[in-house]
PDB file of N, CA and C in Angstrom:
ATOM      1  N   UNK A   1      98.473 114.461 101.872  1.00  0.00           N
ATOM      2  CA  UNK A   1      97.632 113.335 102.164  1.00  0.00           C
ATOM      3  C   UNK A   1      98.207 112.617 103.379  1.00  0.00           C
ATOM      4  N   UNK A   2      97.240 112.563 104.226  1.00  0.00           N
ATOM      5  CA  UNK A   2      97.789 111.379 105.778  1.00  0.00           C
ATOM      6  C   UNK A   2      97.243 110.291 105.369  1.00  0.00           C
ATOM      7  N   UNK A   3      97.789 109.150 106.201  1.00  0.00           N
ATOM      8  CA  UNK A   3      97.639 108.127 105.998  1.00  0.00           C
ATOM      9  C   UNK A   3      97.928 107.363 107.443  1.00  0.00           C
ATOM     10  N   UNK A   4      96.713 106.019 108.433  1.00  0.00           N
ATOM     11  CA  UNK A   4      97.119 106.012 108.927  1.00  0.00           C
ATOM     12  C   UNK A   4      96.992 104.479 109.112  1.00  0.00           C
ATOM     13  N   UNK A   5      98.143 104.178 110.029  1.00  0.00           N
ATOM     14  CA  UNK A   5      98.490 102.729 109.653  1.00  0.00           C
ATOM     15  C   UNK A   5      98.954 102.493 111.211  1.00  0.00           C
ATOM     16  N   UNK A   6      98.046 101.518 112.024  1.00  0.00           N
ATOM     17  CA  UNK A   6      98.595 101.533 113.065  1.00  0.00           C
ATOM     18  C   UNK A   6      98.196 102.910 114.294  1.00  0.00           C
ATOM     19  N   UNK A   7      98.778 102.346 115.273  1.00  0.00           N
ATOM     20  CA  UNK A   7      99.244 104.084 116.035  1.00  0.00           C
ATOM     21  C   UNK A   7     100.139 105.325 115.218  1.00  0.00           C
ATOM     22  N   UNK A   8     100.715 104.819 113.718  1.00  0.00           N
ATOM     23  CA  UNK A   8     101.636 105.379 113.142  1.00  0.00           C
ATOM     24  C   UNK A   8     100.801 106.361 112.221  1.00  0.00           C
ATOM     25  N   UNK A   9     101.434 107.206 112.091  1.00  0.00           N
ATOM     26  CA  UNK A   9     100.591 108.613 110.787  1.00  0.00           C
ATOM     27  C   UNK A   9     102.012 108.819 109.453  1.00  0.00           C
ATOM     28  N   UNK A  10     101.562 108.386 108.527  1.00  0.00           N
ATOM     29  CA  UNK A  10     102.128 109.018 107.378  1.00  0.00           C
ATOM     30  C   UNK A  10     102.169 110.109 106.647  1.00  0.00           C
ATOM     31  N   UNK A  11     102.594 111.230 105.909  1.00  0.00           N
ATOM     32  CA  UNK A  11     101.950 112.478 105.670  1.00  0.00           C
ATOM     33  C   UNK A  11     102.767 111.782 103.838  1.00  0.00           C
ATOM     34  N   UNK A  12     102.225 111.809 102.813  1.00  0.00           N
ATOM     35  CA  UNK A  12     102.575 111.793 101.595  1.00  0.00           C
ATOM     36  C   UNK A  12     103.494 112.960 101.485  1.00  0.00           C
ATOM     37  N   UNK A  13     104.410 112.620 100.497  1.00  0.00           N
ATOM     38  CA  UNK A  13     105.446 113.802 100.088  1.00  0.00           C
ATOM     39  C   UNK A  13     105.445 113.834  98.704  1.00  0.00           C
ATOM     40  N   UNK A  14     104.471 112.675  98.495  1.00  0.00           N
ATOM     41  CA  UNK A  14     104.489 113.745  96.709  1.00  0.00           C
ATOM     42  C   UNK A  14     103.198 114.743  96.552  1.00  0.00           C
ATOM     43  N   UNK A  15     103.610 115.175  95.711  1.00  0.00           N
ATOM     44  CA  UNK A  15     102.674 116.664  95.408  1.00  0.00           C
ATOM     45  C   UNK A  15     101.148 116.345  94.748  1.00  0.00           C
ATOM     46  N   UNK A  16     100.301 116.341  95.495  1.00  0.00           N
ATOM     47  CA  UNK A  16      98.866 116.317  94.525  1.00  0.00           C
ATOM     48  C   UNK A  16      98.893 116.262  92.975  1.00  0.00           C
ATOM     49  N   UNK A  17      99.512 117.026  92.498  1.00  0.00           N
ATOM     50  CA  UNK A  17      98.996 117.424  91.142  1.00  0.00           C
ATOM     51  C   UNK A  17     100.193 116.351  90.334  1.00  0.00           C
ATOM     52  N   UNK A  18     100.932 115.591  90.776  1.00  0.00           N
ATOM     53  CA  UNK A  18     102.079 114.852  90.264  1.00  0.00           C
ATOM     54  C   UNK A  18     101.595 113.452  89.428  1.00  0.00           C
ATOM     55  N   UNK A  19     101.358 113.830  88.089  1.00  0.00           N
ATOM     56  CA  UNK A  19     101.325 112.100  87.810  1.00  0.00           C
ATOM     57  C   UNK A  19     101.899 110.840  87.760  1.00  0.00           C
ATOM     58  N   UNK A  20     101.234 110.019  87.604  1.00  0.00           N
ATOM     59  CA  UNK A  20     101.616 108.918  87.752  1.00  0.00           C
ATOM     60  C   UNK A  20     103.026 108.756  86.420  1.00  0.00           C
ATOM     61  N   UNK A  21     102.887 109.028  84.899  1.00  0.00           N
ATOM     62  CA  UNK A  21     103.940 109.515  84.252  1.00  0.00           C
ATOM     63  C   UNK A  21     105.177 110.609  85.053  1.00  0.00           C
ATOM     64  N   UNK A  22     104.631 111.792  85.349  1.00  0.00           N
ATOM     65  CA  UNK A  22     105.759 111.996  86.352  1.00  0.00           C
ATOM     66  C   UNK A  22     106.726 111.569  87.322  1.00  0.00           C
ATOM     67  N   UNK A  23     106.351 110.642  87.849  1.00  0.00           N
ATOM     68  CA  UNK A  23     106.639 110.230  89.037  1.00  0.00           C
ATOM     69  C   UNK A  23     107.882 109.175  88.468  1.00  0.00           C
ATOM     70  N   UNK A  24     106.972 108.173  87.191  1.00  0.00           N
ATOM     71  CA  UNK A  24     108.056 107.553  86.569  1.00  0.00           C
ATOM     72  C   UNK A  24     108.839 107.831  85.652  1.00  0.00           C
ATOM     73  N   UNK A  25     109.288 108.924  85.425  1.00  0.00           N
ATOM     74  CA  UNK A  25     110.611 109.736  84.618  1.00  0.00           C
ATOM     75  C   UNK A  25     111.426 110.611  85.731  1.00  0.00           C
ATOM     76  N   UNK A  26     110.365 110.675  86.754  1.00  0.00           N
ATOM     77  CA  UNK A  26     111.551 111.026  88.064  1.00  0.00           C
ATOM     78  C   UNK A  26     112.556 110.013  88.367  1.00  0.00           C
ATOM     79  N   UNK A  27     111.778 108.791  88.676  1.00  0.00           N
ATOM     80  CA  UNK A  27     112.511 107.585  89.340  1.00  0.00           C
ATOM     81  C   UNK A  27     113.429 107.468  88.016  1.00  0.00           C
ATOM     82  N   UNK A  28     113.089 107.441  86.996  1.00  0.00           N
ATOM     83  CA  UNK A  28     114.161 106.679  85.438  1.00  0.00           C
ATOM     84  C   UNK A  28     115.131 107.747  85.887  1.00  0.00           C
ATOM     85  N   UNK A  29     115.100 109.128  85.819  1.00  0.00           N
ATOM     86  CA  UNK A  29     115.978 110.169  86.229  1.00  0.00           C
ATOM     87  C   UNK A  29     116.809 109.856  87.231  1.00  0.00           C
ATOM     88  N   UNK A  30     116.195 109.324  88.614  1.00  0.00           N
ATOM     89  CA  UNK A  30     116.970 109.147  89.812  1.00  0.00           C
ATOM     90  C   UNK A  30     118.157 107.705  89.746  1.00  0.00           C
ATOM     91  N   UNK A  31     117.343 106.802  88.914  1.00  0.00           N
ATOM     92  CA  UNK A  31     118.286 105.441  88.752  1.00  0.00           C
ATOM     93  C   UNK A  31     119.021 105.428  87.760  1.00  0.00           C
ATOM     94  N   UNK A  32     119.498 107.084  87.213  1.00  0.00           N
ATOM     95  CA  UNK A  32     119.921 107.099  86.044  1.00  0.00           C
ATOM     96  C   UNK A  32     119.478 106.302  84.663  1.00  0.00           C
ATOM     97  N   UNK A  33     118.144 106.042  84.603  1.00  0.00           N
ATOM     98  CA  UNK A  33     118.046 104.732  82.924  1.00  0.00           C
ATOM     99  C   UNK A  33     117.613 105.472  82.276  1.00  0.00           C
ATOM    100  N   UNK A  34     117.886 105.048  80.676  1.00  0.00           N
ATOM    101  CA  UNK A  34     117.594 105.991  79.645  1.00  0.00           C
ATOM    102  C   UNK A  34     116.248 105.986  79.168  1.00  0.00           C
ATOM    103  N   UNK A  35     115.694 107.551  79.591  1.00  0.00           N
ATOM    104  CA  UNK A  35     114.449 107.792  79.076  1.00  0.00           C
ATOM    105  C   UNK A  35     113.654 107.089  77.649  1.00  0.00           C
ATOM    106  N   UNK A  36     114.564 106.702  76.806  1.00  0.00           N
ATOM    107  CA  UNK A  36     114.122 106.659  75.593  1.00  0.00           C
ATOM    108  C   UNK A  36     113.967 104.956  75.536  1.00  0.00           C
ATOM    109  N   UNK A  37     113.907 104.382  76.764  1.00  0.00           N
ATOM    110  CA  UNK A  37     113.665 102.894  76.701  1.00  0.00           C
ATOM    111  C   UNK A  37     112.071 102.509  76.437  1.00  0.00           C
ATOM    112  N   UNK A  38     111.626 101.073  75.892  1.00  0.00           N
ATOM    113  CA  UNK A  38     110.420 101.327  75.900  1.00  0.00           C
ATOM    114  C   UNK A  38     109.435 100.629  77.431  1.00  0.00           C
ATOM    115  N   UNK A  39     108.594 101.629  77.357  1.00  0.00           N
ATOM    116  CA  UNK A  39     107.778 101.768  78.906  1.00  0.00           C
ATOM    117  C   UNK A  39     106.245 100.926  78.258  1.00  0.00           C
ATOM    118  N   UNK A  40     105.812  99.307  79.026  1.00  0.00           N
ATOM    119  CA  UNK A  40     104.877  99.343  78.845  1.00  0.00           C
ATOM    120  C   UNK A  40     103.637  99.862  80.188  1.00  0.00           C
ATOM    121  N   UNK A  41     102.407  99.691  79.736  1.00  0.00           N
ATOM    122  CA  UNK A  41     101.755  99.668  80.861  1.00  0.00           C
ATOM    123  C   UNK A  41     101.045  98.968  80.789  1.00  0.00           C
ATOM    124  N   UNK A  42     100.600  98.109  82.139  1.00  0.00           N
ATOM    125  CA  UNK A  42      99.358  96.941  82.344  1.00  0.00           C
ATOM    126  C   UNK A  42      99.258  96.913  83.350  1.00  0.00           C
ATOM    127  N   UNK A  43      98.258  96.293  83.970  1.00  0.00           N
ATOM    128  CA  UNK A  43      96.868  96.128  85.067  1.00  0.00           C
ATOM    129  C   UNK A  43      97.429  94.483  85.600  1.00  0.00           C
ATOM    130  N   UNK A  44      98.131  94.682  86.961  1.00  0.00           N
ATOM    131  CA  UNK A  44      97.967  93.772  87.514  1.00  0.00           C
ATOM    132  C   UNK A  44      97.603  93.588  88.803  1.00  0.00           C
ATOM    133  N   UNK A  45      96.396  92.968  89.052  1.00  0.00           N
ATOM    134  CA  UNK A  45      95.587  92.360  89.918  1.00  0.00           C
ATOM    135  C   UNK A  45      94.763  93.857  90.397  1.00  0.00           C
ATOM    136  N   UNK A  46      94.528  94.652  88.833  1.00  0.00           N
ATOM    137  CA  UNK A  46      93.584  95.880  89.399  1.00  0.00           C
ATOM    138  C   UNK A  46      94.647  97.374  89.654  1.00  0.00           C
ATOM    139  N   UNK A  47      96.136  96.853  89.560  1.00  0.00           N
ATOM    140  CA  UNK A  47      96.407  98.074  89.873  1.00  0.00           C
ATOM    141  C   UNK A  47      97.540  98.275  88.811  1.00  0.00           C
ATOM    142  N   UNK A  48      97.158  99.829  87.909  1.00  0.00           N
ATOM    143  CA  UNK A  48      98.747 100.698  87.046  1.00  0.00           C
ATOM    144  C   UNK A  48      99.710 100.401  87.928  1.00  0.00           C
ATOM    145  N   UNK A  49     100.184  99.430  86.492  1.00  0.00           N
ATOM    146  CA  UNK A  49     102.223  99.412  86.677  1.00  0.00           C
ATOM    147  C   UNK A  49     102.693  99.497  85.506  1.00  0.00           C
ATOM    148  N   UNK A  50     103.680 100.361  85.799  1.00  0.00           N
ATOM    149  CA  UNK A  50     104.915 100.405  84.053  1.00  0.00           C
ATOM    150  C   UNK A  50     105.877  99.676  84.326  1.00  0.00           C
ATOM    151  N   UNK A  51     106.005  98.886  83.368  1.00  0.00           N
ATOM    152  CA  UNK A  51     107.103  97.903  82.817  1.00  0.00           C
ATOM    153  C   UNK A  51     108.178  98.768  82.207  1.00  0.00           C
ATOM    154  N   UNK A  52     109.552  99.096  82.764  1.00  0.00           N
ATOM    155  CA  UNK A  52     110.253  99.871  82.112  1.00  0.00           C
ATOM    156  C   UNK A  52     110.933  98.701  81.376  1.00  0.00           C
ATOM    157  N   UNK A  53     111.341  98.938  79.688  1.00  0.00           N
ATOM    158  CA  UNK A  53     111.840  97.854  79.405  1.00  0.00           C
ATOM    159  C   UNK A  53     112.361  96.274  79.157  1.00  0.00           C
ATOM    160  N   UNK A  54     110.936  95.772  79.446  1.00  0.00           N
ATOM    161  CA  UNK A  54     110.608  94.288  79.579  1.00  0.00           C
ATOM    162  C   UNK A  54     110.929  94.120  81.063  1.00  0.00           C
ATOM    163  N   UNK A  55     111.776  93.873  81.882  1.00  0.00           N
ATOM    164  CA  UNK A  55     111.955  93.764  83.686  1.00  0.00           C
ATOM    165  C   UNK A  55     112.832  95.398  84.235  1.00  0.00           C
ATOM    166  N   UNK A  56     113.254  96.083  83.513  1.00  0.00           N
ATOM    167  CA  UNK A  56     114.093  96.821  83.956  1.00  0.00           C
ATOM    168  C   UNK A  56     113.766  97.803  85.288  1.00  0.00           C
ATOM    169  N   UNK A  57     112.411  97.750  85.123  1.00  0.00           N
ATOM    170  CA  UNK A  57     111.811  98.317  86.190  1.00  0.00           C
ATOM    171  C   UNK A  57     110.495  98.307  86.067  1.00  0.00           C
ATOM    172  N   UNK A  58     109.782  97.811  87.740  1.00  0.00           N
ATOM    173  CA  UNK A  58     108.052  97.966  87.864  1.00  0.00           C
ATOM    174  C   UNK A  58     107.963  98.905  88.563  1.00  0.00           C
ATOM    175  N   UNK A  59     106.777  99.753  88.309  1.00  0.00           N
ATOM    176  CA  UNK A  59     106.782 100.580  88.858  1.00  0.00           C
ATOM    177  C   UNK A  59     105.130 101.117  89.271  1.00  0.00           C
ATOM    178  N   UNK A  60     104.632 100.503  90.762  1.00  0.00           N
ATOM    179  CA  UNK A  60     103.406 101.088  91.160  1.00  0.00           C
ATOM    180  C   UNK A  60     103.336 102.497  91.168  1.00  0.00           C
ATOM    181  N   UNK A  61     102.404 103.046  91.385  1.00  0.00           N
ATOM    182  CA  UNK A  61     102.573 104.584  91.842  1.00  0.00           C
ATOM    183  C   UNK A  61     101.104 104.803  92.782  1.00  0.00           C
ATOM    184  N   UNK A  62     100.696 103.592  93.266  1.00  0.00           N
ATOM    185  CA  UNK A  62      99.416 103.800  93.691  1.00  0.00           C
ATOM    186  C   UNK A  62      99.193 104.582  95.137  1.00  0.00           C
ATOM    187  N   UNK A  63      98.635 105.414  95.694  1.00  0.00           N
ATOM    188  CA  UNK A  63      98.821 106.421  96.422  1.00  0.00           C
ATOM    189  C   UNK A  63      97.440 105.801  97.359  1.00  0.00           C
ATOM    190  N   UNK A  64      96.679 105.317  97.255  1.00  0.00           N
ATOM    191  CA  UNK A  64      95.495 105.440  97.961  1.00  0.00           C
ATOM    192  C   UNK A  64      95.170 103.620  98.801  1.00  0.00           C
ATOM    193  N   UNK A  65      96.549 103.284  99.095  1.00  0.00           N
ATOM    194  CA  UNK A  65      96.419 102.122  99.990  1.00  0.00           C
ATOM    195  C   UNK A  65      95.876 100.490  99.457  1.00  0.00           C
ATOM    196  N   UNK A  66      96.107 100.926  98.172  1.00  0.00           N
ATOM    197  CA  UNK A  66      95.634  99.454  97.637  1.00  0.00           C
ATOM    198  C   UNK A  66      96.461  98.525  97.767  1.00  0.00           C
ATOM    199  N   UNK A  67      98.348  98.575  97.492  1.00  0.00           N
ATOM    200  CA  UNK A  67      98.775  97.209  97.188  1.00  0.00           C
ATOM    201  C   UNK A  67      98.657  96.496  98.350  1.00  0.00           C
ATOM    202  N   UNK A  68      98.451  95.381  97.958  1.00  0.00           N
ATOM    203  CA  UNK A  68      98.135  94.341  98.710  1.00  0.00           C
ATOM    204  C   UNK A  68      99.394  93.081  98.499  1.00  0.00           C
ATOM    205  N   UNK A  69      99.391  92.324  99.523  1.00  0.00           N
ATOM    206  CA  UNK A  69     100.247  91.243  99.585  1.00  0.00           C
ATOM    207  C   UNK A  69     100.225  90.092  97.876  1.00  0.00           C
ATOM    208  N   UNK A  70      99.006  90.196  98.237  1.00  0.00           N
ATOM    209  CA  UNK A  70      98.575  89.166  96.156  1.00  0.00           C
ATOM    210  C   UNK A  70      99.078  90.132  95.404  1.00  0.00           C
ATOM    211  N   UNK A  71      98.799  91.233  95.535  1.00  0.00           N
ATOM    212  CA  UNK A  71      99.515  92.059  94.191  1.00  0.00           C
ATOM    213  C   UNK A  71     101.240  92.317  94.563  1.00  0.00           C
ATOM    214  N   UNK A  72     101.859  92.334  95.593  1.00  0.00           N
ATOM    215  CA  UNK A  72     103.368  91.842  95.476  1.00  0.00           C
ATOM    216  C   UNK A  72     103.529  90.430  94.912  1.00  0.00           C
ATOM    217  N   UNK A  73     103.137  90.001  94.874  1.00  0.00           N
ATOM    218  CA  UNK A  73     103.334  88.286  94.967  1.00  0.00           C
ATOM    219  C   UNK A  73     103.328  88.381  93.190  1.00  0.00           C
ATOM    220  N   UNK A  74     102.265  88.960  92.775  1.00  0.00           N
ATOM    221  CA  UNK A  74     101.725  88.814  91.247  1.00  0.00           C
ATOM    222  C   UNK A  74     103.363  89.685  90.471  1.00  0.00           C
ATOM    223  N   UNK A  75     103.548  90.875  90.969  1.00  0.00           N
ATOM    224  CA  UNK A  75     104.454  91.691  90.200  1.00  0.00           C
ATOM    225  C   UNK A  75     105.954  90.864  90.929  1.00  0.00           C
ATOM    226  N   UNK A  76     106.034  90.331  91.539  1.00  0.00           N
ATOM    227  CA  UNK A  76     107.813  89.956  91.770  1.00  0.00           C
ATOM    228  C   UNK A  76     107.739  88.413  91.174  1.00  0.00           C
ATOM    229  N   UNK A  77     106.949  87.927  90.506  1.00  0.00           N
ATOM    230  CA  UNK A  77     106.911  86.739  89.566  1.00  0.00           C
ATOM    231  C   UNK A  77     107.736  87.796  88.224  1.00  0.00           C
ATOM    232  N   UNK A  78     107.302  88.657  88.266  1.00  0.00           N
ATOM    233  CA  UNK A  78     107.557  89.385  86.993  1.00  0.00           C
ATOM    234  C   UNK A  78     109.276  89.365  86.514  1.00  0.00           C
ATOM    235  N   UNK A  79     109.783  89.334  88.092  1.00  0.00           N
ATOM    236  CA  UNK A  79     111.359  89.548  88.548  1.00  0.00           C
ATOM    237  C   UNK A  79     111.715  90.697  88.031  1.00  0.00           C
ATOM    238  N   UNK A  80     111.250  91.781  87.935  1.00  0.00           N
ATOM    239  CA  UNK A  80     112.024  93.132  87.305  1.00  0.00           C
ATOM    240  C   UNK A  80     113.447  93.502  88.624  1.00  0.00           C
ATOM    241  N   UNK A  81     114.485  93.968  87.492  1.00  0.00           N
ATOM    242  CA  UNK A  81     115.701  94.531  88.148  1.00  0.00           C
ATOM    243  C   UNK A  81     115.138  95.062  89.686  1.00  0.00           C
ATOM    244  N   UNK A  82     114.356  95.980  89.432  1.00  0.00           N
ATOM    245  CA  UNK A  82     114.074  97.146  90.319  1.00  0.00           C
ATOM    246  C   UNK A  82     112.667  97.485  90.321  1.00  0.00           C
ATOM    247  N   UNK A  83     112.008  97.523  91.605  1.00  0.00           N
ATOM    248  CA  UNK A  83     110.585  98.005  91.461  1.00  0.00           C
ATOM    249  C   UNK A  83     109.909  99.310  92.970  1.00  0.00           C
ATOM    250  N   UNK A  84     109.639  99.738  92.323  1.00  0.00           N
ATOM    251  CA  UNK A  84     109.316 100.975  93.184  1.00  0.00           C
ATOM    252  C   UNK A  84     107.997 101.336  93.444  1.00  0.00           C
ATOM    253  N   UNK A  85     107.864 101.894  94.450  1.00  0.00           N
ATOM    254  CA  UNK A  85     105.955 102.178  94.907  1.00  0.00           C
ATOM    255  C   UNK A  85     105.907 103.239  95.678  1.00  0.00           C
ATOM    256  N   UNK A  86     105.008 103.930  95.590  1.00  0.00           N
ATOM    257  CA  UNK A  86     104.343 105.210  96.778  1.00  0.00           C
ATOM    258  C   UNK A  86     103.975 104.606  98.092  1.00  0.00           C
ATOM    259  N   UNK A  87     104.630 104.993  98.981  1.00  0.00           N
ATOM    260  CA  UNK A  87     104.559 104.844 100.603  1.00  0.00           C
ATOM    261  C   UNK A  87     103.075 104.605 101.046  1.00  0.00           C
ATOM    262  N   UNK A  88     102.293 105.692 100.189  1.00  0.00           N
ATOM    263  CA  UNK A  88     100.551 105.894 100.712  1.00  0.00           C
ATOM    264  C   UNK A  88     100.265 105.123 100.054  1.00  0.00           C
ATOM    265  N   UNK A  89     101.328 103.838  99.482  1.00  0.00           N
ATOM    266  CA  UNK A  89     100.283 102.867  98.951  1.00  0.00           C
ATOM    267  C   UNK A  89     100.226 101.455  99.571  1.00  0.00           C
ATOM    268  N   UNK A  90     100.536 101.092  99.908  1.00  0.00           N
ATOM    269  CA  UNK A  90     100.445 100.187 100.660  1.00  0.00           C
ATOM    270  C   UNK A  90      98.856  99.861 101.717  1.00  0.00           C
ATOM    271  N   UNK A  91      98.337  98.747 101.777  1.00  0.00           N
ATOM    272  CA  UNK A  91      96.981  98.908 102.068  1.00  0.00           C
ATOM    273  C   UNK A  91      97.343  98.634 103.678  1.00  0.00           C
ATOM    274  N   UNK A  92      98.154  98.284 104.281  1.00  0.00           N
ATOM    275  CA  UNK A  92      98.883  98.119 105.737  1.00  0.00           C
ATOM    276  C   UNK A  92     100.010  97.873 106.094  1.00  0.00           C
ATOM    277  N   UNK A  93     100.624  98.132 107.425  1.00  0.00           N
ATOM    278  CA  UNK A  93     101.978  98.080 107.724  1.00  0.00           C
ATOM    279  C   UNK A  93     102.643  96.875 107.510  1.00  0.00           C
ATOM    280  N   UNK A  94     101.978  95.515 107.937  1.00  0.00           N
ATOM    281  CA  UNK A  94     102.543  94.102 107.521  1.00  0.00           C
ATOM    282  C   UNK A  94     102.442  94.412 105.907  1.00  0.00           C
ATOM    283  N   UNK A  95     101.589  94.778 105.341  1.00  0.00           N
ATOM    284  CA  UNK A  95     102.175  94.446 103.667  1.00  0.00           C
ATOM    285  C   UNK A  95     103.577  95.184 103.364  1.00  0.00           C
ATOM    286  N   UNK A  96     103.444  96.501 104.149  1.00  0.00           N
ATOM    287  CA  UNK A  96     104.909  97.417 103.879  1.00  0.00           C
ATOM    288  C   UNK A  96     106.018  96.296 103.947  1.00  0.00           C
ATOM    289  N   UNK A  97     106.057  96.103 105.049  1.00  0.00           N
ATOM    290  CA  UNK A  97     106.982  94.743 106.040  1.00  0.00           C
ATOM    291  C   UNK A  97     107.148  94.069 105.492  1.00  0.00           C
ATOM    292  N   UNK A  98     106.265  93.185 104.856  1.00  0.00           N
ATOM    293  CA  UNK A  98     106.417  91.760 103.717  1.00  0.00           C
ATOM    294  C   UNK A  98     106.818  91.948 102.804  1.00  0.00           C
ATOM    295  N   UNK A  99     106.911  93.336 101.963  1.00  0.00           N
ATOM    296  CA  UNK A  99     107.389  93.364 100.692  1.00  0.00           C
ATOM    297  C   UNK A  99     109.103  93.216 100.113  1.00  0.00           C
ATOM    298  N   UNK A 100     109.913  93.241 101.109  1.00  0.00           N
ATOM    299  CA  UNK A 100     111.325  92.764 101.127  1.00  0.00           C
ATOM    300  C   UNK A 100     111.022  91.553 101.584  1.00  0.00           C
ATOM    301  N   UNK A 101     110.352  90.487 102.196  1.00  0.00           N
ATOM    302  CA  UNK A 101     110.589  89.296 102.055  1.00  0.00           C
ATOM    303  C   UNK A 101     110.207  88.554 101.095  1.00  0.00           C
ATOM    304  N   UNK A 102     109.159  89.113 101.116  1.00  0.00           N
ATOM    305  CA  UNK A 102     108.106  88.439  99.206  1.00  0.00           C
ATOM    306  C   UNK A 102     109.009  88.654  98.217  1.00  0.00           C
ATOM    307  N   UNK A 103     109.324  89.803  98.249  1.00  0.00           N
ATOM    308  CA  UNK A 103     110.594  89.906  96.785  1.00  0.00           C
ATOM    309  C   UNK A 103     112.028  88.769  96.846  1.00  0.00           C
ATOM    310  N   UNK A 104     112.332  88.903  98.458  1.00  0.00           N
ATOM    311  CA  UNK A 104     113.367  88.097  98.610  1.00  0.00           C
ATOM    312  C   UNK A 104     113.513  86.469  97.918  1.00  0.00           C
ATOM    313  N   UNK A 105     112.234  85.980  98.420  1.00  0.00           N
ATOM    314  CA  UNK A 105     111.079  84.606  98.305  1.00  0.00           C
ATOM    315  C   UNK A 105     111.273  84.806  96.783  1.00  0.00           C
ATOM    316  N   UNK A 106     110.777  85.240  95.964  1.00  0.00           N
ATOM    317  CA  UNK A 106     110.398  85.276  94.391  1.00  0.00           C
ATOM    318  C   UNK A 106     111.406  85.945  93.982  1.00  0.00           C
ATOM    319  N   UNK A 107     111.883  86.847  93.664  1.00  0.00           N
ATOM    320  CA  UNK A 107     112.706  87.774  92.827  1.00  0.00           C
ATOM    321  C   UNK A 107     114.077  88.348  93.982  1.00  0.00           C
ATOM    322  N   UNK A 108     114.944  87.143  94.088  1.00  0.00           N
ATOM    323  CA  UNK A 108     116.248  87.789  95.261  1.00  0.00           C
ATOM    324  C   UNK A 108     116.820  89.271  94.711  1.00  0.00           C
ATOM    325  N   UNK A 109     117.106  89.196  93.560  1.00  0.00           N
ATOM    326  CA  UNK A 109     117.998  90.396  92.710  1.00  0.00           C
ATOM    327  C   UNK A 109     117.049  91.309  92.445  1.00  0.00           C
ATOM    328  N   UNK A 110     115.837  91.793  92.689  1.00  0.00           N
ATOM    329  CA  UNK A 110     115.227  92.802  92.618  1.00  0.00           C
ATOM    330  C   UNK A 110     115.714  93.983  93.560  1.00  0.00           C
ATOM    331  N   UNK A 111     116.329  95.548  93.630  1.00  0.00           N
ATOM    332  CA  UNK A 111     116.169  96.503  94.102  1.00  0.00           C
ATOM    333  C   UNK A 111     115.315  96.864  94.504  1.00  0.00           C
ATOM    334  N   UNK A 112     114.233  97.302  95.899  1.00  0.00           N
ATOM    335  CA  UNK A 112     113.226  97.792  95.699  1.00  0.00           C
ATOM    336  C   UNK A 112     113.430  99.356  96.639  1.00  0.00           C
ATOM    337  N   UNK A 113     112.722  99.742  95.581  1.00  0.00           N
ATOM    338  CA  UNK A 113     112.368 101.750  96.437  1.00  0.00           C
ATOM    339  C   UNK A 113     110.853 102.018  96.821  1.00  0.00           C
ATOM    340  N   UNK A 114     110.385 103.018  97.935  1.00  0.00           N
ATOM    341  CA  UNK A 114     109.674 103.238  97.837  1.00  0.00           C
ATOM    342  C   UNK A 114     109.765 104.911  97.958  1.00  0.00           C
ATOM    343  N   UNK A 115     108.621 106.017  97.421  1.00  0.00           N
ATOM    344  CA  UNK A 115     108.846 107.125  97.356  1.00  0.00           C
ATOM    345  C   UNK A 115     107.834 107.752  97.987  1.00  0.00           C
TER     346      UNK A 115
END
């Protein structure tokens, strides 16, 4: 999947057929946390996020350019440890950009990844 943002071109590196569950037992895998924690899921401001363990981790996986600046704003109230998102998701380059300051602004101790 391309994606284009700017004069800039993105090419996705996750795999089509990869779900959104996949994606988040990769990341639990990669940050070392224990699978067997409990994972909720809910809808904020329109878009799947898992709650690993009450804050332990948020986790977008949205691929098709939706998050938006209101929906950072909505999930780093949340203050999770660590929160992670798909690159092709982001709905533009200033939201990419803003999302380490918005977290900074609301949630300082948040980790954030994107994949």
């Amino acid at each position: 999947m391309e994606k284009v943002y700017g004069s800039e071109s993105y090419v996705s590196n996750i795999r089509a057929d990869r779900s959104d569950e996949d994606l988040l037992f990769q990341v639990l895998l990669d940050w070392g946390v224990d699978l067997t924690l409990p994972i909720q899921h809910q809808t904020i401001d329109g878009k799947s996020v898992f709650i690993v363990a009450e804050n332990a981790i948020a986790a977008c996986f949205d691929r098709e350019g939706g998050i938006t600046e209101a929906f950072i704003k909505q999930l780093a109230e949340i203050k999770p440890l660590r929160a992670v998102f798909c690159d092709a998701g982001f709905a533009s380059d200033s939201v990419k950009i803003n999302v380490e300051q918005i977290f900074k602004l609301l949630s300082p101790n948040t980790e954030l990844r994107t994949i």
